[in-house]
C-alpha atoms as a PDB file:
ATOM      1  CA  UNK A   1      14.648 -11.226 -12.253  1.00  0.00           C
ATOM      2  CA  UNK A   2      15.070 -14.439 -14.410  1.00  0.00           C
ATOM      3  CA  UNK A   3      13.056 -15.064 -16.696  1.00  0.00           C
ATOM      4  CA  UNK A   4      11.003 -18.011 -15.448  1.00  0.00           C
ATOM      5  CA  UNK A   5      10.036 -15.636 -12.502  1.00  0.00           C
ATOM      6  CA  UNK A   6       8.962 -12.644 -15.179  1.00  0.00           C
ATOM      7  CA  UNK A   7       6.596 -15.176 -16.693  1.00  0.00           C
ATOM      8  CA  UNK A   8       5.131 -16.057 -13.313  1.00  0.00           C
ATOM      9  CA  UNK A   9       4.896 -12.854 -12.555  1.00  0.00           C
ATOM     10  CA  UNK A  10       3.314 -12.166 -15.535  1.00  0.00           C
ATOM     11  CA  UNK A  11       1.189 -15.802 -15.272  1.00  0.00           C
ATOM     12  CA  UNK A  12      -0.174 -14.210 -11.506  1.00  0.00           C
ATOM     13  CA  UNK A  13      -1.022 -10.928 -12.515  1.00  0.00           C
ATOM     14  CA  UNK A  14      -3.611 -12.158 -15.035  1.00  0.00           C
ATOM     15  CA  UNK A  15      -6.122 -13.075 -12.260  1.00  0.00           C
ATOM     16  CA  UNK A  16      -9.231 -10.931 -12.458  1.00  0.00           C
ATOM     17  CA  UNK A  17      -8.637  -8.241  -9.120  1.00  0.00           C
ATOM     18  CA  UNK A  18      -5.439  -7.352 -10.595  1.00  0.00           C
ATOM     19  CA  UNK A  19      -6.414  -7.203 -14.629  1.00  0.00           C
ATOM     20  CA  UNK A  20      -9.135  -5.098 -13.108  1.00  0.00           C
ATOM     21  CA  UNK A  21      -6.554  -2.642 -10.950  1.00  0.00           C
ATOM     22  CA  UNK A  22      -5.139  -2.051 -13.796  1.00  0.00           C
ATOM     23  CA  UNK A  23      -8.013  -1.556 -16.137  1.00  0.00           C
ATOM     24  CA  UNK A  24      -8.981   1.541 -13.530  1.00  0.00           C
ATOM     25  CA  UNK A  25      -5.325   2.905 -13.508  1.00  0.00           C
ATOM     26  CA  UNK A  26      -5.797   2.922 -17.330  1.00  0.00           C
ATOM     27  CA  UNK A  27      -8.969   4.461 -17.141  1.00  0.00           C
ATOM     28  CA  UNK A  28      -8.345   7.398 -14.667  1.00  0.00           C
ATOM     29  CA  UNK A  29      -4.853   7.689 -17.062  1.00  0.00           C
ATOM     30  CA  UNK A  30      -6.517   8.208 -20.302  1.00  0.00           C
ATOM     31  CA  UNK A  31      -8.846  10.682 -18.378  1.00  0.00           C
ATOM     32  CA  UNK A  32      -6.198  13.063 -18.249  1.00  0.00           C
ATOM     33  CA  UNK A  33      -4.516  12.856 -20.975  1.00  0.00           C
ATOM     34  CA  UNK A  34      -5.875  13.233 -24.363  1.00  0.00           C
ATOM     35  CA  UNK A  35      -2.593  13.187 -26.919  1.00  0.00           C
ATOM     36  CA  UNK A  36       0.979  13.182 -26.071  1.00  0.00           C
ATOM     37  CA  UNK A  37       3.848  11.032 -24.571  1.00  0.00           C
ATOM     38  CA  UNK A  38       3.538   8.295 -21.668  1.00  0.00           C
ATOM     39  CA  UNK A  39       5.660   7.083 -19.698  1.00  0.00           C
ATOM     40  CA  UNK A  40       4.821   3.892 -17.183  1.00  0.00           C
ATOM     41  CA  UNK A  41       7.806   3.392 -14.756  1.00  0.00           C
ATOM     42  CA  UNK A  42       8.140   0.070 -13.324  1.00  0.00           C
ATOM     43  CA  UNK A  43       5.847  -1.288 -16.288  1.00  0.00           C
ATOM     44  CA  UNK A  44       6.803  -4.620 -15.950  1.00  0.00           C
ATOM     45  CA  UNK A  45       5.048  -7.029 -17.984  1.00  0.00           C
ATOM     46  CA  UNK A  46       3.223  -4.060 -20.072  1.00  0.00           C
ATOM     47  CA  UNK A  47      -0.060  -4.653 -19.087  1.00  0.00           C
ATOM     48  CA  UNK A  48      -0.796  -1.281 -18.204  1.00  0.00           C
ATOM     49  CA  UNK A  49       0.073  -0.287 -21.435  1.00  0.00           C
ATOM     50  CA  UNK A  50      -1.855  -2.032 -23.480  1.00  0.00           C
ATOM     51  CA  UNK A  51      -5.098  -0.837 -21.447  1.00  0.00           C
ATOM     52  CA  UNK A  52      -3.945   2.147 -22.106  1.00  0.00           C
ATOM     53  CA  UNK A  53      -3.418   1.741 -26.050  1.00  0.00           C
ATOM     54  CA  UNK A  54      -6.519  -0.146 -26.044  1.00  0.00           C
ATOM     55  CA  UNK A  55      -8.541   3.215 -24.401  1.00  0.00           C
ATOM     56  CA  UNK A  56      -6.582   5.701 -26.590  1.00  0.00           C
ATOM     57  CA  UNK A  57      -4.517   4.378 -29.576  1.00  0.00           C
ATOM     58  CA  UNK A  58      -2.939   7.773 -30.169  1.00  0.00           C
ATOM     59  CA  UNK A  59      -1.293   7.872 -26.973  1.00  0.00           C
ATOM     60  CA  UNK A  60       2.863   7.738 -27.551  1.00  0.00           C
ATOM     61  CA  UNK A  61       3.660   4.841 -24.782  1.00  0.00           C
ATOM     62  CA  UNK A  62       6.778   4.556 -23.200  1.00  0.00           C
ATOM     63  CA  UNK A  63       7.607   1.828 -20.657  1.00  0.00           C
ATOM     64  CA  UNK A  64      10.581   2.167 -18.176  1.00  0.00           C
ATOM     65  CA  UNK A  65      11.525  -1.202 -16.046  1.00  0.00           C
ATOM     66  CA  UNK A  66      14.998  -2.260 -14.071  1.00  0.00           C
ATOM     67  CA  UNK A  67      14.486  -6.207 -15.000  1.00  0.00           C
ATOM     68  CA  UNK A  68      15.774  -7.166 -18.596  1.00  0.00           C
ATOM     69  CA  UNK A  69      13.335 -10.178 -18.444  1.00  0.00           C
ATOM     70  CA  UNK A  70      10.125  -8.096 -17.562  1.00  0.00           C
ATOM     71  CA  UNK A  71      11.127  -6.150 -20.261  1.00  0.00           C
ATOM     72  CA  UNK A  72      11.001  -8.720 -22.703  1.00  0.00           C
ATOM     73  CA  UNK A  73       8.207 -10.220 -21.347  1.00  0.00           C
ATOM     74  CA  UNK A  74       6.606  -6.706 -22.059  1.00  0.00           C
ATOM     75  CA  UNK A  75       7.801  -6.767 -25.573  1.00  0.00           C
ATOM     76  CA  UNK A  76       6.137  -9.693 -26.114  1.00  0.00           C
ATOM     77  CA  UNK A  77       2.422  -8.453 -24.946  1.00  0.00           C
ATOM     78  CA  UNK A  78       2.835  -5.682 -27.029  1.00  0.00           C
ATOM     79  CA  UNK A  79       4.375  -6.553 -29.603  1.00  0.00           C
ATOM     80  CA  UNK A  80       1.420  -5.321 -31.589  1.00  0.00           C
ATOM     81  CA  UNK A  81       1.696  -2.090 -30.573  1.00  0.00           C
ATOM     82  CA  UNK A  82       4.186   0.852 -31.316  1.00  0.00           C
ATOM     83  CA  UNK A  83       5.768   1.238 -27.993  1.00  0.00           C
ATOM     84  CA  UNK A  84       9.618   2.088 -26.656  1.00  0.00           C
ATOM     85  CA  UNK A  85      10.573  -0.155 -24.070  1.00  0.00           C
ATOM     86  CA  UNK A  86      13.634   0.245 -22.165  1.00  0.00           C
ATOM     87  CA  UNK A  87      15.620  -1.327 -19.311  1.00  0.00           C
ATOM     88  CA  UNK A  88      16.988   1.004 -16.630  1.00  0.00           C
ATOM     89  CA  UNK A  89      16.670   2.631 -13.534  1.00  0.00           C
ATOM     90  CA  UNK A  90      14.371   5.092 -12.260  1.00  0.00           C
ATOM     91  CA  UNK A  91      16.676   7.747 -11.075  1.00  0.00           C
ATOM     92  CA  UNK A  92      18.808   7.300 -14.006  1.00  0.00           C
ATOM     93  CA  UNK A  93      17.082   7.770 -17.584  1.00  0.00           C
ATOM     94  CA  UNK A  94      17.943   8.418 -21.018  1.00  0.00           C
ATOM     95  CA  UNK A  95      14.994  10.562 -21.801  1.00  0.00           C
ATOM     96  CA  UNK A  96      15.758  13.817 -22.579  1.00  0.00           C
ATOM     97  CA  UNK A  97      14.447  16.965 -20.266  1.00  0.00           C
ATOM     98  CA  UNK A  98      10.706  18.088 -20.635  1.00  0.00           C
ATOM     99  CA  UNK A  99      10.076  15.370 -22.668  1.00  0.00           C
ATOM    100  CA  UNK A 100       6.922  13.044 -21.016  1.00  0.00           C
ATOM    101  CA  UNK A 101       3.495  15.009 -21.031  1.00  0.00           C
ATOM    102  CA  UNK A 102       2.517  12.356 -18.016  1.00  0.00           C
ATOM    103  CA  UNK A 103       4.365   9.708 -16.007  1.00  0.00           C
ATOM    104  CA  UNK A 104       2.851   7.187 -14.073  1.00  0.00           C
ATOM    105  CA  UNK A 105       4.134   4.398 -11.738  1.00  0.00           C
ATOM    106  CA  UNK A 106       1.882   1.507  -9.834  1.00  0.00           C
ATOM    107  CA  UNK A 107       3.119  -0.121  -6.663  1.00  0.00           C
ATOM    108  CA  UNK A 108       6.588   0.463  -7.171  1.00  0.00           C
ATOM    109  CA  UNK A 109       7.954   3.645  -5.756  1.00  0.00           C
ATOM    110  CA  UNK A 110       8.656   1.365  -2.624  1.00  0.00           C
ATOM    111  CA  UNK A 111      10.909  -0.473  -4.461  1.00  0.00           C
ATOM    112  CA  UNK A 112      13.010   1.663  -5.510  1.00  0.00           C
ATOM    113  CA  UNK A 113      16.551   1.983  -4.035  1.00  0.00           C
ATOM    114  CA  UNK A 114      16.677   5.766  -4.034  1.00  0.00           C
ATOM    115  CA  UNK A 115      13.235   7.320  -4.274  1.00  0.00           C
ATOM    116  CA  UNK A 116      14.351  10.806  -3.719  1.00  0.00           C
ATOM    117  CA  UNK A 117      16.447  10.623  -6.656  1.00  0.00           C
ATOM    118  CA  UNK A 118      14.013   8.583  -8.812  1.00  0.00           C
ATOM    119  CA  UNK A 119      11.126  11.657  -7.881  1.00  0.00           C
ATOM    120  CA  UNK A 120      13.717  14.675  -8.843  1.00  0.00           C
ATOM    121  CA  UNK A 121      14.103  12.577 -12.110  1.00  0.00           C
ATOM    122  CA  UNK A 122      10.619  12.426 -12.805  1.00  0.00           C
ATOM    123  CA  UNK A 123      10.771  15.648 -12.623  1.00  0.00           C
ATOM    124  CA  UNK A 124      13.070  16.119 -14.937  1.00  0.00           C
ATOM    125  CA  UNK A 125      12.015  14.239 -17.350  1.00  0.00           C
ATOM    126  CA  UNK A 126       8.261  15.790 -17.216  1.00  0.00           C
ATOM    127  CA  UNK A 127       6.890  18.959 -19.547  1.00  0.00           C
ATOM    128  CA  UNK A 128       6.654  22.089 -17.532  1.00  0.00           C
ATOM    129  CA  UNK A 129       2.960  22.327 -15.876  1.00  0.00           C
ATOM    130  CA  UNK A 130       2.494  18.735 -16.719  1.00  0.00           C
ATOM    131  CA  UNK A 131       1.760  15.552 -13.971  1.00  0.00           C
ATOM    132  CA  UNK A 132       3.083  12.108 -12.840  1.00  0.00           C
ATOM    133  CA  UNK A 133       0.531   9.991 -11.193  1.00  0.00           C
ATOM    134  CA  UNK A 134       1.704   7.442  -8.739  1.00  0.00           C
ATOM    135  CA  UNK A 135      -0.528   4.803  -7.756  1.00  0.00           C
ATOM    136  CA  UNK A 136       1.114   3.196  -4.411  1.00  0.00           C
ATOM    137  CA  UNK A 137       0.237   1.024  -1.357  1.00  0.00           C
ATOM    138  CA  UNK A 138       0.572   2.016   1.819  1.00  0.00           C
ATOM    139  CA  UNK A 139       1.599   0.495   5.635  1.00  0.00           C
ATOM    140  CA  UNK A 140      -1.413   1.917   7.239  1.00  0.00           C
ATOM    141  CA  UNK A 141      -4.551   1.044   5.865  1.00  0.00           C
ATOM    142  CA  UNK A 142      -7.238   0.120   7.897  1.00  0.00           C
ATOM    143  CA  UNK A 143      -6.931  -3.744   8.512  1.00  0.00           C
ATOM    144  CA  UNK A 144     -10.468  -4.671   8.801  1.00  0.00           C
ATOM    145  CA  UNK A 145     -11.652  -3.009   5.320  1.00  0.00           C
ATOM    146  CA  UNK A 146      -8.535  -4.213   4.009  1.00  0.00           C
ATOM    147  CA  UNK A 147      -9.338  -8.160   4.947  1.00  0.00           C
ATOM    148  CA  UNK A 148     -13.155  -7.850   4.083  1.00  0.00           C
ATOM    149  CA  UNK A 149     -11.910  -6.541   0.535  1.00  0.00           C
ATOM    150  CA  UNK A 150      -9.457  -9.470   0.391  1.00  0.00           C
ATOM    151  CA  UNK A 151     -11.988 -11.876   1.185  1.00  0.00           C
ATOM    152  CA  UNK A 152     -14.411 -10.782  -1.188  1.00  0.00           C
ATOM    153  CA  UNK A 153     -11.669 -11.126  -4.168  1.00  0.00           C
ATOM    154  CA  UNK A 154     -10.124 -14.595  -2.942  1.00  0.00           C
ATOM    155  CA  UNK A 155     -13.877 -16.227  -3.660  1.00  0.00           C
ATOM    156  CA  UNK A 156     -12.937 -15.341  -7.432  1.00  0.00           C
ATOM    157  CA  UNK A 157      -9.724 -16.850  -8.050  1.00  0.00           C
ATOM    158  CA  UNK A 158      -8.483 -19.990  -8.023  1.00  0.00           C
ATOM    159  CA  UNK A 159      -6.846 -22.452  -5.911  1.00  0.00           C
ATOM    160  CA  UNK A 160      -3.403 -21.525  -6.482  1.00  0.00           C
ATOM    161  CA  UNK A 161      -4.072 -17.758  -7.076  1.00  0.00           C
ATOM    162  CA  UNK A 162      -6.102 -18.329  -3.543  1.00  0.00           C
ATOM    163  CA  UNK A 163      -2.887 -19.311  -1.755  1.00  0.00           C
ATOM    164  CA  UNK A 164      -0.835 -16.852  -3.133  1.00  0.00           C
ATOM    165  CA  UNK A 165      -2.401 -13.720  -3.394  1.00  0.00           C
ATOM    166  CA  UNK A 166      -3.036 -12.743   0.105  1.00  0.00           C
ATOM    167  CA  UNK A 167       0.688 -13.835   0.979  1.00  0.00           C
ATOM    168  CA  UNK A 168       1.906 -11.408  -1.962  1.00  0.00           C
ATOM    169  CA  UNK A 169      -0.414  -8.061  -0.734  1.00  0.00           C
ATOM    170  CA  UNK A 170       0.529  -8.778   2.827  1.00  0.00           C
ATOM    171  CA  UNK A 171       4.181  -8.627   1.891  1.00  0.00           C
ATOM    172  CA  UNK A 172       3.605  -5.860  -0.099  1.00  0.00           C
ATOM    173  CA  UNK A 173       1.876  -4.108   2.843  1.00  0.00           C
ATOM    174  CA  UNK A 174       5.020  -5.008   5.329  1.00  0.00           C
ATOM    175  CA  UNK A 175       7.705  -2.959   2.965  1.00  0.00           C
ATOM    176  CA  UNK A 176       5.261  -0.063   1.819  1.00  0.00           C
ATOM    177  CA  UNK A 177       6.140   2.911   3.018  1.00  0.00           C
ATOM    178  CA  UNK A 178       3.383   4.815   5.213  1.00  0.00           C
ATOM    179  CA  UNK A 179       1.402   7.481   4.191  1.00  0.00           C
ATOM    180  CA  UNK A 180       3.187  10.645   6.103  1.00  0.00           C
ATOM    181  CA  UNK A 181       6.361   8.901   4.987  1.00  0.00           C
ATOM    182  CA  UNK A 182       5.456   9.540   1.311  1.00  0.00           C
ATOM    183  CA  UNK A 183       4.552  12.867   2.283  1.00  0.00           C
ATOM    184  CA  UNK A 184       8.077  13.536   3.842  1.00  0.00           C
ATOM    185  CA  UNK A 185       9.803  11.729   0.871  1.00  0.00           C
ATOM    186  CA  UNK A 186       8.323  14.214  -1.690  1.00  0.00           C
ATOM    187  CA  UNK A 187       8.838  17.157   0.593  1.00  0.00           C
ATOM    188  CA  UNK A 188      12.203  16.646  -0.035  1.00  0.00           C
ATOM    189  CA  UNK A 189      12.389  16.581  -3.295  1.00  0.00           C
ATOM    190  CA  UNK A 190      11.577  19.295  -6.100  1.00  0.00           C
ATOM    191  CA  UNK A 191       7.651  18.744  -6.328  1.00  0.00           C
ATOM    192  CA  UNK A 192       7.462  19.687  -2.684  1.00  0.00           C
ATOM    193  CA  UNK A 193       4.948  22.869  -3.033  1.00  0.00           C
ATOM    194  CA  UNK A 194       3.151  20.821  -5.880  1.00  0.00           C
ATOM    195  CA  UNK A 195       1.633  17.610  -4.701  1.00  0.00           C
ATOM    196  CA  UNK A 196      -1.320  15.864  -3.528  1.00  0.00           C
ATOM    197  CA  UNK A 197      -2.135  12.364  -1.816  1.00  0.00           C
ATOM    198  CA  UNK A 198      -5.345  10.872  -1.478  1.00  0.00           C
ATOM    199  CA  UNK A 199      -6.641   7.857  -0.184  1.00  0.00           C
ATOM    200  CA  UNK A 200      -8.282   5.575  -2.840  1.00  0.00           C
ATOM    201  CA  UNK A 201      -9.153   1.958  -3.824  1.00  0.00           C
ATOM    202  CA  UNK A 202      -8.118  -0.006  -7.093  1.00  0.00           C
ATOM    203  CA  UNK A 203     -10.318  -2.812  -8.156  1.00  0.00           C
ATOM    204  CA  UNK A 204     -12.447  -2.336  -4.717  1.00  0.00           C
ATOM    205  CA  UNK A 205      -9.279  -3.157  -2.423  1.00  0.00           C
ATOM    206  CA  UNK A 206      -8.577  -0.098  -0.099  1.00  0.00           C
ATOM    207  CA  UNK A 207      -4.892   0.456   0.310  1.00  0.00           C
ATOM    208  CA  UNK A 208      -4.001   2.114  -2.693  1.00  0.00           C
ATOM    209  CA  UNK A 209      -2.612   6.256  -2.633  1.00  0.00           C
ATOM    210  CA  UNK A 210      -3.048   8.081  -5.632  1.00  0.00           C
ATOM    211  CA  UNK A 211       0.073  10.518  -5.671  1.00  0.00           C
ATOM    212  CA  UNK A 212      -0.406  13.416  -8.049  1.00  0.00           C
ATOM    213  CA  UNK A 213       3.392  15.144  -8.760  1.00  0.00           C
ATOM    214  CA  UNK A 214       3.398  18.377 -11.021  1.00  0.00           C
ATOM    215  CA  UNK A 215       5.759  20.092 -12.296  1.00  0.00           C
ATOM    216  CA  UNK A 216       6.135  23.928 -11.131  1.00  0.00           C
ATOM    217  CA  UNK A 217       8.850  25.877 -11.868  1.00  0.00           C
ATOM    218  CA  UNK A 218       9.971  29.415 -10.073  1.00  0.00           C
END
């Protein structure tokens, strides 16, 4: 991604439905989680994180993303805050085994080129008896609470934000991945006898999946 299009990225993803998304991610993360290392793959422009750091400052953040210029467009929201940011891939880290005490990823596991690998290296990476929460859209929401939601949010932004948010979730919405085809994904991988999906909404929009992964070994 150049870097012009990390900074609108990161320009759009101020508006107030999507601060608040991830101000509930952040919440129902520091719920679990109390002390320990974090990872956020996919972090993007950081935002997550610094919810996160802002909720529980002795939280050890890590943040995980394939574009060099989200990355530094991460670095500079937090630059304030001790944090190890890295470029790379999801099915190819650095990070040593058994080392995160949670992992988390929003709406980007249907990005990914190879999921199934990017899952058994979550798993990996993850402490023994220890979770990685996926927060993910899905094809098959219901359409008509879908567009009520996304009318209620479009009255709050503004003009340009108006014109390109509901182009950006419909997109979105087109390349997710439907719900029994996350199930099958993770069936195939190593978490497959320790996972759970749920339905859920983020910031009042419903067509989110909450995607708990833990790792179980014998």
């Amino acid at each position: 991604m150049p870097h012009c299009a990390a900074w609108l990225y990161d320009w759009f993803m101020r508006m107030k439905p999507t601060a608040t998304q991830t101000q509930d991610v952040a919440q129902d993360m520091v719920s679990r989680i109390g002390c320990g290392r974090l990872l956020d793959i996919g972090t993007g422009h950081g935002r997550l994180l610094f919810e996160i750091h802002r909720l529980n400052p002795t939280l050890e953040l890590f943040g995980l993303d394939i574009s060099p210029a989200m990355i530094a467009v991460a670095k500079k929201n937090l630059k304030d805050i001790s944090s190890d940011l890295r470029q790379g891939r999801s099915e190819h880290t650095d990070y040593p085994d058994d080392f995160f005490d949670l992992v988390t990823c929003t709406g980007s596991l249907y990005l990914w080129d190879y999921p199934e690998e990017g899952l058994e290296e979550i798993f990996r990476i993850l402490k023994p008896g220890r979770s990685a929460y996926l927060f993910e859209v899905y094809k098959d929401v219901d359409p008509d609470a879908f567009q009520s939601a996304l009318r209620a949010h479009l009255r709050e932004l503004d003009p340009i934000r108006r014109l390109l948010g509901p182009y950006a979730l419909r997109k979105a919405l087109r390349i997710a991945y439907r719900m029994d085809e996350y199930v099958a994904m993770i069936k195939s991988t190593s978490f497959v006898y320790s996972f759970t999906i749920e339905k859920i909404q983020l910031a009042s929009v419903p067509m989110w999946l909450r995607i708990v992964l833990t790792k179980t070994l014998g």
